[in-house]
Protein backbone atom coordinates (compact mmCIF):
# COMPACT_ATOMS: atom_id res chain seq x y z
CA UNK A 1 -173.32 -75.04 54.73
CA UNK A 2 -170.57 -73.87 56.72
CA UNK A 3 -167.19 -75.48 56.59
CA UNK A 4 -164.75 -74.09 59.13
CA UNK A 5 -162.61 -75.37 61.80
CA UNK A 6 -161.64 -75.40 65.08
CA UNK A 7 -164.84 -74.50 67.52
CA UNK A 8 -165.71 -72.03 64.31
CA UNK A 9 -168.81 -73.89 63.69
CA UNK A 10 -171.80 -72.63 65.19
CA UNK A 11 -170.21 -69.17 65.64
CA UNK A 12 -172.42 -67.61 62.90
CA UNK A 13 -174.92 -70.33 62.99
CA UNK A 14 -178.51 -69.18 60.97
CA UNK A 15 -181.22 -71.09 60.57
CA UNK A 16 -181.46 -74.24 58.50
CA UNK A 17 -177.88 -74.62 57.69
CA UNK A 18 -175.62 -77.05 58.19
CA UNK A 19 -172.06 -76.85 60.01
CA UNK A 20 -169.40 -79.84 59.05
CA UNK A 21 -165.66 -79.45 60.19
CA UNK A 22 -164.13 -79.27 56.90
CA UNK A 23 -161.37 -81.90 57.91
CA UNK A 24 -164.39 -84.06 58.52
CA UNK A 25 -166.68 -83.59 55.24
CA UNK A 26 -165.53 -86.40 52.93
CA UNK A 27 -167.16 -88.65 55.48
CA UNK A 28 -169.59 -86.76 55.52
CA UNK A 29 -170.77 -86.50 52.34
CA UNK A 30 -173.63 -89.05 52.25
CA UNK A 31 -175.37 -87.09 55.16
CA UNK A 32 -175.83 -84.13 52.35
CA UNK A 33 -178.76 -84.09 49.67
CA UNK A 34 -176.75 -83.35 46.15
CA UNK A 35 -180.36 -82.20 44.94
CA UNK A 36 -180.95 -78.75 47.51
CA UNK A 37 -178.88 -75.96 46.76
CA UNK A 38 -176.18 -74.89 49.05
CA UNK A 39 -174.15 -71.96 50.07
CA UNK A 40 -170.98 -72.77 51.26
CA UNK A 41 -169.31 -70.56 53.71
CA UNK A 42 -166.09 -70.48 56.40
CA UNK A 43 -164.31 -67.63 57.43
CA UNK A 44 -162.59 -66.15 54.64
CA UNK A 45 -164.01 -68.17 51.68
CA UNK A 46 -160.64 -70.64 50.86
CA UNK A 47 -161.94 -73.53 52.42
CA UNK A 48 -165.43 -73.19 51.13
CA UNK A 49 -164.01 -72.92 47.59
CA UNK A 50 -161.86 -76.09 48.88
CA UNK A 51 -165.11 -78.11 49.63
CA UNK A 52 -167.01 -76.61 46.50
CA UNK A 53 -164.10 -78.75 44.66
CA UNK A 54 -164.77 -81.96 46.43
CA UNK A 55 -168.27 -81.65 46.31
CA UNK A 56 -168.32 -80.85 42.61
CA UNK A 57 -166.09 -84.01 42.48
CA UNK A 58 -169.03 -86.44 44.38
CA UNK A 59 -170.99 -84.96 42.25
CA UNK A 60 -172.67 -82.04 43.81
CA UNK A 61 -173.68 -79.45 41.09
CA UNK A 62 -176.15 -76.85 43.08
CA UNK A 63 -173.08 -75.08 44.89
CA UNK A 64 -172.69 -71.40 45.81
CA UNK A 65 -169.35 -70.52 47.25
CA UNK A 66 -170.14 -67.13 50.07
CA UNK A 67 -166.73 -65.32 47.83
CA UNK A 68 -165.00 -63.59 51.11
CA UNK A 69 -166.59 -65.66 53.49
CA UNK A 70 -168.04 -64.16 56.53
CA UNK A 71 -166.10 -61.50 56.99
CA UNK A 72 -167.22 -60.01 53.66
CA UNK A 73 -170.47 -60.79 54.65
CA UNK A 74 -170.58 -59.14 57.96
CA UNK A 75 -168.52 -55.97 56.33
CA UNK A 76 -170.63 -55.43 53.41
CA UNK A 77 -174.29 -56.57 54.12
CA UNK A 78 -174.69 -57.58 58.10
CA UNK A 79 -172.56 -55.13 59.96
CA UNK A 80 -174.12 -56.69 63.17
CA UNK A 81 -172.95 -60.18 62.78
CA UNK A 82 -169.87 -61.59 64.70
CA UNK A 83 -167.02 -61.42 62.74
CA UNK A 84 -164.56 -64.50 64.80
């Protein structure tokens, strides 16, 4: 699940995930199933760890948090991905 902001979303869009605006996801929360695991992702990783917290809080327990965001992920494993 990607959480970023600011026409972000959709910039490293992949198959069955889900983009919210992070500003956005505590209305958004019933629209998530707390049973599937998720990876949460943004840019750099600090507002995925920021929506880990809430989620953990609505009780969400099946959370992975991408640590660096995409930009470690493009660096280290997917050189060919859009770093924005």
């Amino acid at each position: 699940m990607g959480v970023s902001e600011n026409g972000i979303v959709g910039a490293v869009y992949r198959a069955g995930s889900v983009e919210h605006r992070h500003h956005r996801l505590p209305q958004r929360l019933g629209e998530l199933d707390r049973d599937r695991e998720m990876v949460v992702h943004c840019k750099s990783g600090a507002r995925s760890q920021k929506a880990i917290a809430l989620l953990r809080e609505q009780g969400f327990t099946k959370l992975k948090n991408l640590q660096g965001g995409i930009l470690a992920w493009a660096e280290r494993i997917d050189p060919s991905m859009p770093k924005y």
